[in-house]
Protein backbone atom coordinates (compact mmCIF):
# COMPACT_ATOMS: atom_id res chain seq x y z
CA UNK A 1 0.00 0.00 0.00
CA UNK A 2 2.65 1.98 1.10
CA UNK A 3 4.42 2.15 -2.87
CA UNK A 4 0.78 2.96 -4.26
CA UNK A 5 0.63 6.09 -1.86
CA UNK A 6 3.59 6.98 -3.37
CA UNK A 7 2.61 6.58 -6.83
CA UNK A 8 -0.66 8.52 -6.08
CA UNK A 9 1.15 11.71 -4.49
CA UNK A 10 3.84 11.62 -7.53
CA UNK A 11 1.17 11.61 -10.02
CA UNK A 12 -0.17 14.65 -8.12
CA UNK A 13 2.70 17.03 -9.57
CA UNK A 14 1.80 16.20 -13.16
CA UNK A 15 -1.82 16.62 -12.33
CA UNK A 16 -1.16 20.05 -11.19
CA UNK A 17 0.84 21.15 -13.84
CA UNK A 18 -2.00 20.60 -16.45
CA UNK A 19 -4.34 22.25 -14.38
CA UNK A 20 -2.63 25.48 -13.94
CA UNK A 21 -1.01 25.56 -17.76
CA UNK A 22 -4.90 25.05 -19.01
CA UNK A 23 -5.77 27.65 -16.86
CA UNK A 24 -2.86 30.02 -17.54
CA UNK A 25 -3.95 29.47 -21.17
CA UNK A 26 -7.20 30.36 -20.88
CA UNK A 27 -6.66 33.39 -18.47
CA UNK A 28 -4.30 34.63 -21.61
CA UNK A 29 -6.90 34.58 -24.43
CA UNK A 30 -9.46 36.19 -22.44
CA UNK A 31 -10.91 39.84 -22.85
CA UNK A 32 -9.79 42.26 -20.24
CA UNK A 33 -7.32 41.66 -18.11
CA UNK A 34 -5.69 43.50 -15.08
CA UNK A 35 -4.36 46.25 -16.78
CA UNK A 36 -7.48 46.80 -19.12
CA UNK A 37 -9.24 46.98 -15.59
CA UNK A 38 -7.40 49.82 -14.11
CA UNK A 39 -6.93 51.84 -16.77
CA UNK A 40 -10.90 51.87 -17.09
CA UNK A 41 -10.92 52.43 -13.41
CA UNK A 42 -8.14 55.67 -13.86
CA UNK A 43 -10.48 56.90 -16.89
CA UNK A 44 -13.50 56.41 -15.04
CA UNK A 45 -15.45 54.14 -17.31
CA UNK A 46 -17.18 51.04 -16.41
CA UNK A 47 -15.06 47.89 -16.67
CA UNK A 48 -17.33 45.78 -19.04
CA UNK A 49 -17.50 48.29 -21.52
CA UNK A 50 -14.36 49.65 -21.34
CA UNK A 51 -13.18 45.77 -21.56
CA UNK A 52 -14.98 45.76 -25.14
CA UNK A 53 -13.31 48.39 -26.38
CA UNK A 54 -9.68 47.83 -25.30
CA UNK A 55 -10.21 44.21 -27.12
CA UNK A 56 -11.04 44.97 -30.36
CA UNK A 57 -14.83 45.75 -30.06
CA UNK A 58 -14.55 49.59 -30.40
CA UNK A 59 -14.23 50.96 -33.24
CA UNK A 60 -11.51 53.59 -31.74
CA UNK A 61 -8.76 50.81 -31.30
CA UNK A 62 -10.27 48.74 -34.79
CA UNK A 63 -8.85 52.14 -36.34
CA UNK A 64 -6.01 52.83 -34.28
CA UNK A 65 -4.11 49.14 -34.21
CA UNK A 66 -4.05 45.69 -35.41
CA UNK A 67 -4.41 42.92 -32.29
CA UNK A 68 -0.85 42.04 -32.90
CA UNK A 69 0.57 45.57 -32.77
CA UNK A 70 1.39 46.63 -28.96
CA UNK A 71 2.66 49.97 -29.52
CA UNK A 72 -0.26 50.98 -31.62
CA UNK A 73 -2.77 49.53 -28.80
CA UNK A 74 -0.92 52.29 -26.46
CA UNK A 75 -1.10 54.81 -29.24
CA UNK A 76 -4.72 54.14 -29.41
CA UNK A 77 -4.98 53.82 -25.44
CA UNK A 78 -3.23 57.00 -25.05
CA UNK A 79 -5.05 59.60 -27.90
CA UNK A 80 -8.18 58.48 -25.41
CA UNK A 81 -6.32 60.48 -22.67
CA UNK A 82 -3.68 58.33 -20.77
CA UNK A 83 0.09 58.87 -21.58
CA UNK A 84 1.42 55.57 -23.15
CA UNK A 85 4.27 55.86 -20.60
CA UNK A 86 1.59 55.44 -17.48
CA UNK A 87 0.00 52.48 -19.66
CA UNK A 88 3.81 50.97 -19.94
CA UNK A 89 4.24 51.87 -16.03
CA UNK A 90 0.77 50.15 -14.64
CA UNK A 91 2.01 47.03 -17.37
CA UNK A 92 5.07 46.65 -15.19
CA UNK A 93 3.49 47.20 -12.14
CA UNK A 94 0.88 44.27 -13.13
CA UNK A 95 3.96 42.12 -14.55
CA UNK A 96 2.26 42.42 -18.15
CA UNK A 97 5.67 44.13 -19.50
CA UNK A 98 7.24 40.39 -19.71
CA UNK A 99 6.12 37.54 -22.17
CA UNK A 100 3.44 35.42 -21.56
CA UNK A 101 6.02 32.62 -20.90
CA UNK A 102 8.13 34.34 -19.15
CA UNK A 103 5.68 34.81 -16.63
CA UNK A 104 4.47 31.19 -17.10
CA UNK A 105 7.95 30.26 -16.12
CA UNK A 106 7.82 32.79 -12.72
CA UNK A 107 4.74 31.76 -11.98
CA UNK A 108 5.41 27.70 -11.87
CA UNK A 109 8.79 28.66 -9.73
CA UNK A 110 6.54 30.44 -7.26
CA UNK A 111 4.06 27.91 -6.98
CA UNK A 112 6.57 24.90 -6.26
CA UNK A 113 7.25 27.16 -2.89
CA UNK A 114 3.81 27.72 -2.44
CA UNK A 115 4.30 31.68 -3.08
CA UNK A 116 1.19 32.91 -5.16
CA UNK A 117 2.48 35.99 -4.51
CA UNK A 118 0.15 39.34 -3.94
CA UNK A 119 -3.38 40.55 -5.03
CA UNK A 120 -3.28 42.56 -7.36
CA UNK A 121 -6.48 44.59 -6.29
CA UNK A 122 -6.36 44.16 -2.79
CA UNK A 123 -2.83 45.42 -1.54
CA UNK A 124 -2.54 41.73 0.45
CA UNK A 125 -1.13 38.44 0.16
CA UNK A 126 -2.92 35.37 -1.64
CA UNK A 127 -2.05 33.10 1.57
CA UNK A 128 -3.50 35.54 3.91
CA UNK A 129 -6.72 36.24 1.73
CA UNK A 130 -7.19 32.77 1.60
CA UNK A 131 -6.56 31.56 5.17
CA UNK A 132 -8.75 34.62 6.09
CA UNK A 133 -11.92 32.65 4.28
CA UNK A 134 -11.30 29.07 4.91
CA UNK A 135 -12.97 29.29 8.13
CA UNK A 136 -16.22 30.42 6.33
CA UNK A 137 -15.95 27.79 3.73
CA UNK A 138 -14.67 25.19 5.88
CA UNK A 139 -17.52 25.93 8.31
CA UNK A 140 -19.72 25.42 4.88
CA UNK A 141 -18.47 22.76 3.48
CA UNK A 142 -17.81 20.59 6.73
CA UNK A 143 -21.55 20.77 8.76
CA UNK A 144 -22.90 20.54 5.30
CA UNK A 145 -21.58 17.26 4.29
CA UNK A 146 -21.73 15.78 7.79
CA UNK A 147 -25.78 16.84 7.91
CA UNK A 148 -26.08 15.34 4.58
CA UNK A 149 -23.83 11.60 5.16
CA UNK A 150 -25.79 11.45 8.73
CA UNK A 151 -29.34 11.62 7.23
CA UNK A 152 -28.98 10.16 3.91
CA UNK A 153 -27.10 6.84 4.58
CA UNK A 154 -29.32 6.06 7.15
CA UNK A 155 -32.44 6.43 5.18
CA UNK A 156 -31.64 5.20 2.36
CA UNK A 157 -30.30 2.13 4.30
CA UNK A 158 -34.20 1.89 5.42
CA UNK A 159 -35.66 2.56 2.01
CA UNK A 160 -33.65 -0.29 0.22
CA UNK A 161 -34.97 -2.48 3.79
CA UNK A 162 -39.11 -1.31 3.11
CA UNK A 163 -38.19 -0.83 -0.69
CA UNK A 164 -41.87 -0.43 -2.54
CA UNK A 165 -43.44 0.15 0.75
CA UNK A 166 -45.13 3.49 1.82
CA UNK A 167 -42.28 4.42 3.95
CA UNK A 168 -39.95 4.40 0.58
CA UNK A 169 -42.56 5.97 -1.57
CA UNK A 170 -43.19 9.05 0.74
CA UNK A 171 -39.76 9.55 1.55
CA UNK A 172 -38.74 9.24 -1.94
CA UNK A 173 -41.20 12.21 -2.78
CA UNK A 174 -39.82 14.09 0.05
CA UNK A 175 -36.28 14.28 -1.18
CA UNK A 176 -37.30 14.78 -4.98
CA UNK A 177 -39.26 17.60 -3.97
CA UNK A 178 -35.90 18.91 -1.90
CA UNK A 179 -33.64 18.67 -4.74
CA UNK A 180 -36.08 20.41 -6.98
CA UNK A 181 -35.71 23.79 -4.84
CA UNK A 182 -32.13 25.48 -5.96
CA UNK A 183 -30.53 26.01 -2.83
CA UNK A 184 -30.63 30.25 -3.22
CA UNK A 185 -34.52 29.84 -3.34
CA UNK A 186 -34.72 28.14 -0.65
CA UNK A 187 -32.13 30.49 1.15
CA UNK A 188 -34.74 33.59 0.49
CA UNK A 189 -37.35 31.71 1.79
CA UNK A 190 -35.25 31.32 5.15
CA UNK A 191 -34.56 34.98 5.40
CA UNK A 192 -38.16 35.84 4.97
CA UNK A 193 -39.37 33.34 7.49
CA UNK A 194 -36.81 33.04 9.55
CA UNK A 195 -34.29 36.45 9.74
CA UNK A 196 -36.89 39.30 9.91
CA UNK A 197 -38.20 39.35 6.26
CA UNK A 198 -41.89 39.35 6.66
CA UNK A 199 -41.77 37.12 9.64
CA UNK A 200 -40.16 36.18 12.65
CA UNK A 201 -36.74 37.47 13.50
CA UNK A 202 -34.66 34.47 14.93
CA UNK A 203 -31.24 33.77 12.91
CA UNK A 204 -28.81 36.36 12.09
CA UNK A 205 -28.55 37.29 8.39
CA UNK A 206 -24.90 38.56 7.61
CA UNK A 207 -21.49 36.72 9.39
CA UNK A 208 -19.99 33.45 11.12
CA UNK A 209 -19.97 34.82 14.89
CA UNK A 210 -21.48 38.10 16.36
CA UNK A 211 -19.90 41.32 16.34
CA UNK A 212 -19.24 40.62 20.88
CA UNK A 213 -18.19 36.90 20.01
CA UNK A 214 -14.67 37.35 21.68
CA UNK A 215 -16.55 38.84 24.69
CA UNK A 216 -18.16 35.61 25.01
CA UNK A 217 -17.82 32.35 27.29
CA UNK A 218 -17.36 29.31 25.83
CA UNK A 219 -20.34 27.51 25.31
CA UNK A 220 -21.62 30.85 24.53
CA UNK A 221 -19.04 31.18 21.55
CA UNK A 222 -20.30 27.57 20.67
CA UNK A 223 -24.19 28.31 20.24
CA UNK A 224 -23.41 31.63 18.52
CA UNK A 225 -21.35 30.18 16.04
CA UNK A 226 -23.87 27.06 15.31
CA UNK A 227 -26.75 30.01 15.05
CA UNK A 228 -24.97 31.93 12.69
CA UNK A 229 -24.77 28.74 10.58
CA UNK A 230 -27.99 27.40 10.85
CA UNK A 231 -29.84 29.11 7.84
CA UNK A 232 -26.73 28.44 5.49
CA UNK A 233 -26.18 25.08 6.61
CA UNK A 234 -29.72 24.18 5.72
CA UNK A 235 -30.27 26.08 2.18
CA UNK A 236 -26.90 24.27 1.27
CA UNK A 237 -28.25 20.72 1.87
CA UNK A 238 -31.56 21.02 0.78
CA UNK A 239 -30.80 19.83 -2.60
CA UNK A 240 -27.99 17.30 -1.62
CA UNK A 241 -30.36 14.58 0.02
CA UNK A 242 -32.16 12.97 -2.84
CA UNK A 243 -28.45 12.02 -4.93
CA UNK A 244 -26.66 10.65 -2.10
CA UNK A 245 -30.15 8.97 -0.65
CA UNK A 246 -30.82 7.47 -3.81
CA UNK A 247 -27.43 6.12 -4.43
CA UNK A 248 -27.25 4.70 -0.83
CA UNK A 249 -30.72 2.94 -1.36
CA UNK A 250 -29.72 1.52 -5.04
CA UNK A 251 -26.53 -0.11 -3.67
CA UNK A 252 -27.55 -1.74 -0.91
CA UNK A 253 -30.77 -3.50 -2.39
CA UNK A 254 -27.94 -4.32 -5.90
CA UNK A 255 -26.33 -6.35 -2.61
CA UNK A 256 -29.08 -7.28 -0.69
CA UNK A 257 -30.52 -9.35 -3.68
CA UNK A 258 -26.97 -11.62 -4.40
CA UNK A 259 -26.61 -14.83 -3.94
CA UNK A 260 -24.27 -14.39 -1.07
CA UNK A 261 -27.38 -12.32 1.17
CA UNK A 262 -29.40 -16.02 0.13
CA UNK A 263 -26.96 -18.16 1.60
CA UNK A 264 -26.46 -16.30 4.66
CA UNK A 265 -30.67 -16.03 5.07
CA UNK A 266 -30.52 -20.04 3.93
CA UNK A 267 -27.73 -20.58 7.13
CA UNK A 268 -30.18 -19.05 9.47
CA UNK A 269 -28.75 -15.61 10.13
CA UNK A 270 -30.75 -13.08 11.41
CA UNK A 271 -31.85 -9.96 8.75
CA UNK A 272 -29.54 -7.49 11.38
CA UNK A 273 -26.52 -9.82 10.97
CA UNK A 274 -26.76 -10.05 7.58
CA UNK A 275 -27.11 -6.02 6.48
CA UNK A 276 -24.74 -5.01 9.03
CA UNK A 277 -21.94 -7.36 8.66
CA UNK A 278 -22.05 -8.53 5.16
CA UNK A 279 -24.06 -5.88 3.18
CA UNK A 280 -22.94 -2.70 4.98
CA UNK A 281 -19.35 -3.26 3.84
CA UNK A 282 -19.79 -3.89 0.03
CA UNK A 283 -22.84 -1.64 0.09
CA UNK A 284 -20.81 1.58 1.74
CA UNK A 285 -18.09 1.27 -1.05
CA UNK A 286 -19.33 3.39 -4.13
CA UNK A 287 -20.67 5.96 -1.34
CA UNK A 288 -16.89 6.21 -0.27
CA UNK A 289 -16.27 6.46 -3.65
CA UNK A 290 -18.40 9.61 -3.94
CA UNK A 291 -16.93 11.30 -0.78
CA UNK A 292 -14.10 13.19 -2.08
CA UNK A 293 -15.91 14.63 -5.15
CA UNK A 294 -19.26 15.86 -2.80
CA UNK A 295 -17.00 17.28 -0.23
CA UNK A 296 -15.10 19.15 -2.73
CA UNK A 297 -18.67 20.18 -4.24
CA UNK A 298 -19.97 21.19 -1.73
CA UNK A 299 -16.93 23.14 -0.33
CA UNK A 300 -16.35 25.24 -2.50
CA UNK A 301 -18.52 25.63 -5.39
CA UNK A 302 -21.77 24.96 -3.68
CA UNK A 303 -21.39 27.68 -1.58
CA UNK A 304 -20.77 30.76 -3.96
CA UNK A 305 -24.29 31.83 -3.63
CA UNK A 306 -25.16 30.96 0.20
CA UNK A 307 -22.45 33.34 0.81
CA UNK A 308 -23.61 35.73 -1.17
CA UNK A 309 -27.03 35.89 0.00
CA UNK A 310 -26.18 35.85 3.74
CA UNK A 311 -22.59 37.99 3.85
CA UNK A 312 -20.38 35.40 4.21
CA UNK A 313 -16.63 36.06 2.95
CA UNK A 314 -15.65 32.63 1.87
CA UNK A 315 -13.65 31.12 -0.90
CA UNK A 316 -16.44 30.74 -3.31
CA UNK A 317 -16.86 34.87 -2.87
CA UNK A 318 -13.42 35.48 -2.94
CA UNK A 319 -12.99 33.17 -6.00
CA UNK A 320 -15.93 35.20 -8.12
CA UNK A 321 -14.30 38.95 -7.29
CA UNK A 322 -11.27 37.50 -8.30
CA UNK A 323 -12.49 36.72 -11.80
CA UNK A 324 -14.83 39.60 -11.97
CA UNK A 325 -11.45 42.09 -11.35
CA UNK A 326 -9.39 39.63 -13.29
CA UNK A 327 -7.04 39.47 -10.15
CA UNK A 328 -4.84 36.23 -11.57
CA UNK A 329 -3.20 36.07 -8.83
CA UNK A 330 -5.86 34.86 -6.45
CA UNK A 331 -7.48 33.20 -8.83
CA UNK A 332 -4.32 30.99 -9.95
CA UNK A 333 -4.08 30.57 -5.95
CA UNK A 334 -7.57 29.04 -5.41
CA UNK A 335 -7.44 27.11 -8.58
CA UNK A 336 -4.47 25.72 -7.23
CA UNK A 337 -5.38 24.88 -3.85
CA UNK A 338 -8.67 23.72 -5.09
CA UNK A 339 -7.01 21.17 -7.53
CA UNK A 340 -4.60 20.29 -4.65
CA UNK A 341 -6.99 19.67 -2.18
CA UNK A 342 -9.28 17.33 -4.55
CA UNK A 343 -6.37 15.06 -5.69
CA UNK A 344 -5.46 14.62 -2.04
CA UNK A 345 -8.96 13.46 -1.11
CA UNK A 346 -9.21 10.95 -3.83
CA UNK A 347 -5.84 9.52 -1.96
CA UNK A 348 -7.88 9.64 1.65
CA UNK A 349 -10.87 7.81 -0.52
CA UNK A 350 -8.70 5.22 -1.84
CA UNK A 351 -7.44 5.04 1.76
CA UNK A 352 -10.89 4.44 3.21
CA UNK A 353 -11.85 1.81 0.72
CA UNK A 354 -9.56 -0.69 2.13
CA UNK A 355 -10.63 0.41 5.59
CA UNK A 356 -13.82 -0.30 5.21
CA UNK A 357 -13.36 -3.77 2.88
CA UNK A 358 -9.65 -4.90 3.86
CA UNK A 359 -10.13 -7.47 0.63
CA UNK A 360 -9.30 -4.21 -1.72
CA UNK A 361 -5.77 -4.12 -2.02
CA UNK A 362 -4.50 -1.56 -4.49
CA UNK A 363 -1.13 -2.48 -4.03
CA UNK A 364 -1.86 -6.21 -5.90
CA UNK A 365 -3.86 -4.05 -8.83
């Protein structure tokens, strides 16, 4: 096991190095970068449109400059009131006066030390703007999935036990109907029910802790923190009970009807014996197998809109400025710790398969 791990964790490096090239890539071809950005923000205009016309879509630059010609994109830049030697400056100052891979080249180097170097909007370090939102998303992410594993499993343990009986036909309802809602819907409904919309005032509607949290004692700190999160929390798994139900239910009745369930029944062990010590363990193995990618799911892109709606600075936030300002920077950094993050939990599922059914061994495969 020990020479797979390893295997797994090398093939990480290559893994990464797609990811951020494809991004880098991308980022490159795209309308209206950094510098586009704050030279519409020095002239006053608004970004989107300014974006347009600094690309091609104006018909000042069409006149001024072809898209390969630099110089006569300053020209152009600079007869619409901005010297071409601040354009040339803020290009520096962005790192846009080197070659795109040049900077590919500075940018891998950083990244091997984990330096993702500074925002480019925000006057602050990538590490320190993300550390600063983990606990939101974390918080998110982690009482989300937990909420969602504790119910589902469970019930749809019961529903492949009663399968076609009223219990599984209600239930089954019941979740459909949940994963219909979108989880911002159902997040509005919340505040106007629940956080003085039209209703009753009991959950805050903005932040993780109150504004007197440090002021607090202990178990004090404890229920203000698990108040905060209780409207987020439950708009977030709303939708996420009928997959994971479903696909709990469907895997244990697949084992529940094979041959091995009729030999046990025909050796005269009891039903209890027979789920919990023979189908449990085969049964719980593709819902492993879905752990890393719902955790990751709901983590970080799951949550993009829950924080939006009730003020929450997380990653997903901080990950949708970042490509709104076209700060490359922080968005290189969360791709990157995102993509990190995933591989590494389809190492801890591979890991729990063989905890939970020591006859997997990866090693042999």
């Amino acid at each position: 096991m020990g020479a797979y791990i390893v295997r797994r964790l090398l093939l990480v490096i290559p893994t990464l190095l797609a990811i951020i090239t494809l991004n880098f890539a991308i980022i490159q071809i795209a309308p209206g970068g950094p510098v586009d950005q704050a030279i519409a923000g020095m002239m006053g205009m608004d970004f989107f449109n300014a974006t347009d016309r600094f690309s091609g879509g104006g018909s000042e630059v069409q006149q001024a400059t072809t898209p390969s010609d630099e110089q006569g994109t300053r020209t152009s830049r600079g007869a619409r009131g901005l010297d071409p030697a601040v354009i040339a400056e803020i290009e520096a100052q962005f790192g846009f006066d080197k070659p795109f891979w040049q900077r590919y080249g500075i940018m891998l180097k950083d990244y091997l030390t984990f330096d993702f170097g500074d925002s480019l909007f925000r006057a602050r370090n990538v590490i320190e703007l993300i550390v600063e939102r983990l606990p939101v998303s974390i918080s998110l992410g982690l009482w989300s999935t937990l909420i969602i594993y504790i119910v589902c499993i469970p019930l749809g343990i019961a529903k492949a036990v009663r399968h076609h009986s009223k219990f599984d036909v209600w239930t089954t309802w019941v979740v459909l109907v949940g994963y219909a809602i979108p989880g911002f819907l159902f997040a509005i409904l919340l505040i106007i029910l629940f956080a003085g919309g039209s209703y009753w005032n009991i959950f805050p509607l903005r932040g993780l802790v109150s504004i007197n949290f440090a002021d607090l004692l202990w178990y004090e700190k404890i229920l203000d923190y698990f108040w905060h999160l209780t409207l987020p929390v439950l708009a977030m798994v709303i939708g996420g009970f009928a997959t994971l139900t479903m696909l709990t239910k469907n895997s244990f009745l697949d084992e529940i009807n094979k041959q091995y369930v009729m030999t046990a029944r025909a050796k005269g062990a009891t039903e209890k014996r027979i789920l919990y010590r023979h189908v449990f363990r085969n049964g719980m193995l593709i819902i492993i197998a879905g752990f890393p990618a719902a955790f990751i799911s709901v983590f970080f892109t799951g949550s993009l809109l829950i924080e939006v709606i009730f003020s929450l600075d997380g990653l997903g936030l901080l990950g949708y400025e970042a490509t709104l300002q076209r700060d490359y920077p922080v968005m290189f950094g969360t791709l990157y710790m995102f993509g990190l993050m995933g591989l590494l939990m389809g190492i801890i599922s591979d890991l729990a398969y063989t905890w939970v059914d020591p006859r997997i061994d990866f090693e042999a495969r």
